[in-house]
N, C-alpha and C. Protein backbone atom coordinates (compact mmCIF):
# COMPACT_ATOMS: atom_id res chain seq x y z
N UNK A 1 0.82 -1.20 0.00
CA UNK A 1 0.00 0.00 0.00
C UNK A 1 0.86 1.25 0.00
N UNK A 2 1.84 1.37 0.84
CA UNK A 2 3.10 2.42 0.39
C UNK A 2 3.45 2.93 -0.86
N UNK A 3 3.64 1.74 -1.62
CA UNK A 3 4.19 1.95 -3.17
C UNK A 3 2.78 2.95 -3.78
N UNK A 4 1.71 2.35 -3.83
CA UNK A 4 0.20 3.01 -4.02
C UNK A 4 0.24 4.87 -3.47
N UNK A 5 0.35 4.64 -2.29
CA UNK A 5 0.63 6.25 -1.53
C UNK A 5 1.84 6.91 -2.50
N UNK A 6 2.79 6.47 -2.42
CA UNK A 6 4.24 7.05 -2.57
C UNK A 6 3.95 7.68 -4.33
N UNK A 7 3.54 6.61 -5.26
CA UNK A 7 3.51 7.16 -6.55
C UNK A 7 1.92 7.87 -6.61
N UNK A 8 0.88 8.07 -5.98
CA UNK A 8 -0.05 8.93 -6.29
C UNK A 8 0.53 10.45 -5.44
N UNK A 9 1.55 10.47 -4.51
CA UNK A 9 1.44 11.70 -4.21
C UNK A 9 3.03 12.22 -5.32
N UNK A 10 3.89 11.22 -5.99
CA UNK A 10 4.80 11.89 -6.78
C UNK A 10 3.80 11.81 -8.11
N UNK A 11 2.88 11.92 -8.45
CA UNK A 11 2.00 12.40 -8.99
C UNK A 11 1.20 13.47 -8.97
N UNK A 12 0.59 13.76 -8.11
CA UNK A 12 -0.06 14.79 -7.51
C UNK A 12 1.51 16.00 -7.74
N UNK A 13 2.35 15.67 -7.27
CA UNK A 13 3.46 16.90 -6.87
C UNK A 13 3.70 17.05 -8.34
N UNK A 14 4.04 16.08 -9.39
CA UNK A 14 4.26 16.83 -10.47
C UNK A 14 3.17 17.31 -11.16
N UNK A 15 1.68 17.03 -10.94
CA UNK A 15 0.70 17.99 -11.70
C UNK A 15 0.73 19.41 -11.27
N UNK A 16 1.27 19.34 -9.92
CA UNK A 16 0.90 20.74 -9.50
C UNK A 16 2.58 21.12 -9.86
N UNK A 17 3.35 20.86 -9.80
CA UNK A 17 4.79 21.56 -10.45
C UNK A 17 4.53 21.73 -12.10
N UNK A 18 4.02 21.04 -12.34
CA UNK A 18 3.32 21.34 -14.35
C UNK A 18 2.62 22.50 -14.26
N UNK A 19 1.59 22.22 -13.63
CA UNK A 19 0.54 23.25 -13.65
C UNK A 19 1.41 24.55 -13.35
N UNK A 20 2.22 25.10 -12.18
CA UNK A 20 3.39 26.10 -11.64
C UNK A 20 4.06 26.62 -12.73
N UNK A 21 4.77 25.63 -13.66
CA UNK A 21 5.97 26.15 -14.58
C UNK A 21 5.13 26.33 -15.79
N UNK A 22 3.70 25.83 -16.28
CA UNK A 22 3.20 26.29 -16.93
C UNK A 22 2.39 27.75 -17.07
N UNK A 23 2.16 27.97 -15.87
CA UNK A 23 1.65 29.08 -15.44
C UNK A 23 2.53 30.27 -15.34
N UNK A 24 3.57 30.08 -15.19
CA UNK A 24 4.71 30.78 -14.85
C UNK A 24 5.39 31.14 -16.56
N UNK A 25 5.01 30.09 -17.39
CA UNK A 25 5.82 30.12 -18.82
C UNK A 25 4.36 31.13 -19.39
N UNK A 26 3.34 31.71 -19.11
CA UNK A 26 2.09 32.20 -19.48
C UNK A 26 2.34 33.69 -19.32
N UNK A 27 2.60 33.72 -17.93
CA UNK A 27 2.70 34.94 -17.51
C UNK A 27 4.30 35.98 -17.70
N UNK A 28 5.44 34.67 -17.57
CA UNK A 28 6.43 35.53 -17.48
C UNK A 28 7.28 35.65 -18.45
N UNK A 29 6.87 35.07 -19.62
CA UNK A 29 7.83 34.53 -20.93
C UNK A 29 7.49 35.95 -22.05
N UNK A 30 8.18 36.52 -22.76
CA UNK A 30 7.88 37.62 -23.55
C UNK A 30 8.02 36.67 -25.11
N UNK A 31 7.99 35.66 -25.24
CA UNK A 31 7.72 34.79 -26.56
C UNK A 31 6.16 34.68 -26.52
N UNK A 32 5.51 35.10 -27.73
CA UNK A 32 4.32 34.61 -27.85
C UNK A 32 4.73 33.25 -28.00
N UNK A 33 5.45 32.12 -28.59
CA UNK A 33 5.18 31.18 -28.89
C UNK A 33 5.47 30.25 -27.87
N UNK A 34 6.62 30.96 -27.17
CA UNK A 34 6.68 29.99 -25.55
C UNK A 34 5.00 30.30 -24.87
N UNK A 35 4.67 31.23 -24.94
CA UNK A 35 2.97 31.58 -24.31
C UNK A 35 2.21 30.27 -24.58
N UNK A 36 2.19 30.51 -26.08
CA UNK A 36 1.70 29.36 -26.32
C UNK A 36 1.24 27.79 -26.16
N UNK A 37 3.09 27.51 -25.98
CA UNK A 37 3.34 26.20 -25.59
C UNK A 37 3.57 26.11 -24.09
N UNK A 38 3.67 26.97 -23.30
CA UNK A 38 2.60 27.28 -21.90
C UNK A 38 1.38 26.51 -22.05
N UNK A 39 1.01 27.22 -22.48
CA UNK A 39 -0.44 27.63 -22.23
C UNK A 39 -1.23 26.05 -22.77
N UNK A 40 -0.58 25.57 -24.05
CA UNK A 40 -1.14 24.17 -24.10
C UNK A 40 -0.77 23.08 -22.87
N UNK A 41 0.27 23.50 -22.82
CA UNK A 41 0.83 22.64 -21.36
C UNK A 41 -0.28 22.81 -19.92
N UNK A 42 -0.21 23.89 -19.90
CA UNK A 42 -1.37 23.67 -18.57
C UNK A 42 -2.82 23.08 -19.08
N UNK A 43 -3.26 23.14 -20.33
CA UNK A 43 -4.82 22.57 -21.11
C UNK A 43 -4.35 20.91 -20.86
N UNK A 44 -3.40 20.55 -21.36
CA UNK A 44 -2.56 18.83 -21.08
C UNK A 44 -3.29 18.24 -19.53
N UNK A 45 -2.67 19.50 -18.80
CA UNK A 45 -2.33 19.28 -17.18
C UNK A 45 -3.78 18.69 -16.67
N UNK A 46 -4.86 20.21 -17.03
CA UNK A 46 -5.96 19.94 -16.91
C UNK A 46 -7.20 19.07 -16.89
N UNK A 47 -6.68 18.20 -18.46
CA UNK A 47 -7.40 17.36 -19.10
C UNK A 47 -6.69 16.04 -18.04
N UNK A 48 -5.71 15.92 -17.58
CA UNK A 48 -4.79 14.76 -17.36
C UNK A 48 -5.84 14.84 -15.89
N UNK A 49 -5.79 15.62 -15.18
CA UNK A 49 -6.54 16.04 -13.76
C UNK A 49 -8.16 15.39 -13.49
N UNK A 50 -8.31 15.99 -14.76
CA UNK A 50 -10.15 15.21 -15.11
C UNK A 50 -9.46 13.66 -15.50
N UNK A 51 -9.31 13.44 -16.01
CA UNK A 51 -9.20 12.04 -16.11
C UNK A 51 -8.63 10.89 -14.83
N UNK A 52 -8.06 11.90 -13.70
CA UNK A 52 -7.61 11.37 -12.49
C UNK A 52 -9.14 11.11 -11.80
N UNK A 53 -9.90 12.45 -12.07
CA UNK A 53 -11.01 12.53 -11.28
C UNK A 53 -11.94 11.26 -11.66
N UNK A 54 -12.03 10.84 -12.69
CA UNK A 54 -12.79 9.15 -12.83
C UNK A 54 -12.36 8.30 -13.09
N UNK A 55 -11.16 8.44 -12.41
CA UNK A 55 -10.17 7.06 -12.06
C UNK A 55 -10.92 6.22 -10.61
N UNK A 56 -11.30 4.63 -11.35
CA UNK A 56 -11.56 3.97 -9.53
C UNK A 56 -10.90 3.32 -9.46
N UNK A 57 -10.32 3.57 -7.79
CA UNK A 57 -8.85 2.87 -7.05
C UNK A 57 -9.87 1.01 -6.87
N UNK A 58 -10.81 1.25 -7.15
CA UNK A 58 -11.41 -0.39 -6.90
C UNK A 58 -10.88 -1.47 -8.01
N UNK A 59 -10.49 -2.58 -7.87
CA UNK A 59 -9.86 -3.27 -9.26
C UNK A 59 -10.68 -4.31 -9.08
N UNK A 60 -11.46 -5.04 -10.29
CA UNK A 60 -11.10 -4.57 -11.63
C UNK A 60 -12.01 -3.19 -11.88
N UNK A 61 -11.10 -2.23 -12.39
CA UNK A 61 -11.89 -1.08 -12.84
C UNK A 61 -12.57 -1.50 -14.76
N UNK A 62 -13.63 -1.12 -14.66
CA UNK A 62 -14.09 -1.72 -15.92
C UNK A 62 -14.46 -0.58 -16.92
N UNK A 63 -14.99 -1.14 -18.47
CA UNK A 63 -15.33 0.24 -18.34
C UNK A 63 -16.99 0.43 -18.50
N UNK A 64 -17.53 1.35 -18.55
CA UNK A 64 -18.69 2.15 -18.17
C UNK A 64 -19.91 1.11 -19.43
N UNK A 65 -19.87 -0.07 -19.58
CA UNK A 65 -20.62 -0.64 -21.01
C UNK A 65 -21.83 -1.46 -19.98
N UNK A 66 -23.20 -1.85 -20.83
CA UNK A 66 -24.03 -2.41 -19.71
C UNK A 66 -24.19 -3.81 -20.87
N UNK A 67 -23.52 -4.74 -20.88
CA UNK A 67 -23.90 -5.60 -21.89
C UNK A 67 -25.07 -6.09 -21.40
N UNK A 68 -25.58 -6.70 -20.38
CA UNK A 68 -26.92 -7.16 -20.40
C UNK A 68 -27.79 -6.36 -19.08
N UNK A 69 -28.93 -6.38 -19.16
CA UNK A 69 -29.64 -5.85 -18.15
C UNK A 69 -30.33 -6.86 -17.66
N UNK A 70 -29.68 -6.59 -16.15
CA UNK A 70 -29.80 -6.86 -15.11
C UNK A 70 -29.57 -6.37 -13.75
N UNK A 71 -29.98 -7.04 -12.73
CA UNK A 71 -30.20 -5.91 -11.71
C UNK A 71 -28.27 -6.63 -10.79
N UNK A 72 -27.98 -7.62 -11.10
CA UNK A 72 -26.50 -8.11 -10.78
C UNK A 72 -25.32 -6.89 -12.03
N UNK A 73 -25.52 -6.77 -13.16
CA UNK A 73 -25.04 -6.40 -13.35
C UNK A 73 -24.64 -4.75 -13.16
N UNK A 74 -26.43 -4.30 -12.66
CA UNK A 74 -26.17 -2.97 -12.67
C UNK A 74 -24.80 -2.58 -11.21
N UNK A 75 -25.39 -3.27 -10.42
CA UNK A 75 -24.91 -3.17 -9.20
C UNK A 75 -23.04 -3.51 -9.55
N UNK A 76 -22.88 -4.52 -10.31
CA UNK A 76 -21.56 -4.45 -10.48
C UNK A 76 -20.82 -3.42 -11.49
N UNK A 77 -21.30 -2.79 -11.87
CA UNK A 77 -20.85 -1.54 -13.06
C UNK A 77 -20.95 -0.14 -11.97
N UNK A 78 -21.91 -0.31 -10.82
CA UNK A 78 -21.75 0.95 -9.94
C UNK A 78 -20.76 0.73 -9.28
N UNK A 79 -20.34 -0.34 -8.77
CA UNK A 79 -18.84 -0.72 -8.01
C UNK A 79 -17.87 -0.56 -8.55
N UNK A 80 -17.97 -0.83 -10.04
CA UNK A 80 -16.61 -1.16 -10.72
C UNK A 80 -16.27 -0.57 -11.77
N UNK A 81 -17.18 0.55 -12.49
CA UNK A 81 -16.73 1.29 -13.71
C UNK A 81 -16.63 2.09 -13.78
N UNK A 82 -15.46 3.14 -14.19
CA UNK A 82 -14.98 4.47 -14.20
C UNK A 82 -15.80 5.20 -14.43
N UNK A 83 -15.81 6.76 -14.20
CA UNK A 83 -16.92 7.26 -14.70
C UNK A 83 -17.11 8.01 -16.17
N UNK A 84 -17.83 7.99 -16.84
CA UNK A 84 -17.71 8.59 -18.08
C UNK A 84 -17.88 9.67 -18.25
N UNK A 85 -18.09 11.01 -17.28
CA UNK A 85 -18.15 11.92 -17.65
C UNK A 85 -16.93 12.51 -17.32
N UNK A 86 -16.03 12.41 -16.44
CA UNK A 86 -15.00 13.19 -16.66
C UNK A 86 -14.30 13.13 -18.71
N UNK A 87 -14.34 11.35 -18.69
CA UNK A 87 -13.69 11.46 -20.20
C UNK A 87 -14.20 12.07 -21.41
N UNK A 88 -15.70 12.36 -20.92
CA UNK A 88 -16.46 13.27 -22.19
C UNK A 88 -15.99 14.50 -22.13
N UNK A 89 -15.61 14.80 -20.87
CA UNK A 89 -15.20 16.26 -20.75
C UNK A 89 -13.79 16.60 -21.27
N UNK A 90 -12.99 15.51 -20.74
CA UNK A 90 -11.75 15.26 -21.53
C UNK A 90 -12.21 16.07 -23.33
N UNK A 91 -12.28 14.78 -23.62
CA UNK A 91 -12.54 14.92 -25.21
C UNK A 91 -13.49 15.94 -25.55
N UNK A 92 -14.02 17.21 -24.57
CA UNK A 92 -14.46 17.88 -25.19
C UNK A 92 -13.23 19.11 -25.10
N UNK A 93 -12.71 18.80 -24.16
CA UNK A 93 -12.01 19.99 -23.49
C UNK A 93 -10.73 19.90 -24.63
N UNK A 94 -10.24 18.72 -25.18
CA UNK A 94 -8.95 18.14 -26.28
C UNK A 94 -9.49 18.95 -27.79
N UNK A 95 -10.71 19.20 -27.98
CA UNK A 95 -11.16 19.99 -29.38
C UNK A 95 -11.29 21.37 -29.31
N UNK A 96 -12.00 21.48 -28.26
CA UNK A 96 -11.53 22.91 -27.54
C UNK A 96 -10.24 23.77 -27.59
N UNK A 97 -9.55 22.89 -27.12
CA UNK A 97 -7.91 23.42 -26.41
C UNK A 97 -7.61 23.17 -27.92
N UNK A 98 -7.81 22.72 -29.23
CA UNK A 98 -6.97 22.16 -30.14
C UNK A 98 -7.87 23.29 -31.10
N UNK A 99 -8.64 23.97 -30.93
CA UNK A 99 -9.47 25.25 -32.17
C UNK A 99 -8.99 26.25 -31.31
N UNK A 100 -8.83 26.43 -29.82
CA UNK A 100 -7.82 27.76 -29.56
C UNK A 100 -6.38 27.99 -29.60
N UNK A 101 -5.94 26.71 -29.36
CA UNK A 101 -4.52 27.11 -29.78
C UNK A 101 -4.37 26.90 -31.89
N UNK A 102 -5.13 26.91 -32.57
CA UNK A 102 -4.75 26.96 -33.90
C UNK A 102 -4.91 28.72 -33.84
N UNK A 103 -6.09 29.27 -32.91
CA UNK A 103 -6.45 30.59 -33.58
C UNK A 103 -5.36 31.23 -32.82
N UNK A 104 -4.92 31.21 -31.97
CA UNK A 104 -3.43 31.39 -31.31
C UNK A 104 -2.10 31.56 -32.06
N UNK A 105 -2.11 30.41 -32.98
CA UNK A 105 -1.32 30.35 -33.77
C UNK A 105 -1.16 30.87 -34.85
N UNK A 106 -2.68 30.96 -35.48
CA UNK A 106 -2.90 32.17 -36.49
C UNK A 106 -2.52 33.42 -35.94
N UNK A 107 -2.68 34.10 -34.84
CA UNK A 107 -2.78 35.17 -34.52
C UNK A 107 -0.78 35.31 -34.16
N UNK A 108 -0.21 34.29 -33.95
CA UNK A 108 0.60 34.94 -33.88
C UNK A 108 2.22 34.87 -34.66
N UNK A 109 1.22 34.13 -35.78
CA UNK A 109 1.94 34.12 -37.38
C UNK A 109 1.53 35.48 -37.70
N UNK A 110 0.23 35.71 -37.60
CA UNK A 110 0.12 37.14 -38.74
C UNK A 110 1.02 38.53 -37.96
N UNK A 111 1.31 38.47 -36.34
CA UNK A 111 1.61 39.10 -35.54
C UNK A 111 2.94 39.34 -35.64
N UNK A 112 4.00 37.94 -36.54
CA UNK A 112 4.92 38.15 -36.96
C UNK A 112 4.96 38.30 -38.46
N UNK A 113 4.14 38.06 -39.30
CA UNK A 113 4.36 39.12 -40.44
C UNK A 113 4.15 40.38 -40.72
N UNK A 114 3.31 41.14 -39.64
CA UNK A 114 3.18 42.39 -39.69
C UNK A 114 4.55 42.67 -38.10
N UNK A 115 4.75 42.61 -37.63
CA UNK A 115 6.00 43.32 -36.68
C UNK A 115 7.42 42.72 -36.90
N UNK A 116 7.79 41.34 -37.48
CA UNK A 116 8.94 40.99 -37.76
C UNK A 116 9.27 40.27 -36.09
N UNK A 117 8.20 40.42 -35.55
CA UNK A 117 9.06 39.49 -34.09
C UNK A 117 7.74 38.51 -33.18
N UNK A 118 8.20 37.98 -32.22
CA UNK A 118 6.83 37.19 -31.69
C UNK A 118 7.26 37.96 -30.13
N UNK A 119 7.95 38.66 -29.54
CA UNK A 119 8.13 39.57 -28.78
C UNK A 119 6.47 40.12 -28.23
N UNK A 120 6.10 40.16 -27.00
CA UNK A 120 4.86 40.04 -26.70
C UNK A 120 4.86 41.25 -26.44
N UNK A 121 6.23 42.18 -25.86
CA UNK A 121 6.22 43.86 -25.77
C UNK A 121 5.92 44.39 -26.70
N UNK A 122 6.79 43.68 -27.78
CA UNK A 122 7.08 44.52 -28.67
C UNK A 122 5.62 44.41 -30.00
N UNK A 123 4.75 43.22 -30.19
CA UNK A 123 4.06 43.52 -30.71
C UNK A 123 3.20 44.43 -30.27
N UNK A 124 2.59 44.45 -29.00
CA UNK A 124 1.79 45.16 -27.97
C UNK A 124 2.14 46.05 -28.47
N UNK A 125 3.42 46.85 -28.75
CA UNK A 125 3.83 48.65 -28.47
C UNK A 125 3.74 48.71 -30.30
N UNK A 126 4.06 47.93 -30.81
CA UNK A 126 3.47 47.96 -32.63
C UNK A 126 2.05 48.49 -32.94
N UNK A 127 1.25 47.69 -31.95
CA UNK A 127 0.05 47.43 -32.36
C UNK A 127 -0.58 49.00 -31.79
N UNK A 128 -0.35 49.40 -30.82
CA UNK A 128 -0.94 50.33 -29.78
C UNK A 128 -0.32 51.56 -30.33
N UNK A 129 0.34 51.47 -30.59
CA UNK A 129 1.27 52.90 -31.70
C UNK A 129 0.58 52.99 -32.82
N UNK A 130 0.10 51.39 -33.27
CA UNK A 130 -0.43 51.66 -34.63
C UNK A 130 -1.70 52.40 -34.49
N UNK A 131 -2.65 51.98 -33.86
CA UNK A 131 -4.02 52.65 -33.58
C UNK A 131 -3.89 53.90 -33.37
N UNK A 132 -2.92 54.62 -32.18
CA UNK A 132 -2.60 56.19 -31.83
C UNK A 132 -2.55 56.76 -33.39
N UNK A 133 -1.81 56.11 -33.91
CA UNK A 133 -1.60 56.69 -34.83
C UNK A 133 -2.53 56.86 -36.17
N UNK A 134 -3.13 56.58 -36.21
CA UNK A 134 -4.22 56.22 -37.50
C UNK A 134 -5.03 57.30 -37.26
């Protein structure tokens, strides 16, 4: 049971050290494209978190299917099968995170063909000069 304890909490410590250096690569990095790859990194973290959340420590964990109906089987699928909504959420949250970081990416291709840099100051003071100025 140690081994069980020992690797769910060096688990736990590196989601939350992911989650930290991702958060930290968001806020303190002047690369839009390190932002970026931040920023997918903590969506990873997230999705990985929900999927902890309908994890059952009961074995055999099964999965969520009702092949026959019955009142034995229901009872053994409430004991024993993961839950399916964290993984819907997963896979909604994976199409999600995968149409904002493309428009991300659009935005900060065109951000370097109009300023020549991915510099997060420096487009900012491009962009904000540009408007004053118009």
């Amino acid at each position: 049971m140690s081994e069980d304890i020992f690797t769910w909490s060096l688990l736990l410590i590196m989601l939350f050290t992911n989650t930290l250096l991702s958060i930290y690569g968001i806020v303190y990095r002047r690369s839009l494209t390190k932002k970026l790859i931040a920023l997918t990194i903590l969506s990873d973290t997230a999705n990985l978190v929900f999927i902890l959340i309908g994890f059952r420590f009961i074995q055999p964990a099964v999965p969520p299917v009702l092949t026959e109906l019955s009142l034995e089987n229901l009872e053994y699928l409430k004991q024993h099968a993961v839950d399916p909504l964290p993984q819907a959420l997963v896979l909604t949250g994976i199409v999600i995170s995968m149409a904002v970081n493309a428009l991300i990416a659009f935005g900060i291709i065109q951000a370097y063909r109009i300023t020549g840099s991915t510099d997060a100051k420096l487009v900012v003071k491009y962009f904000s000069e540009g408007v004053k100025g118009e």
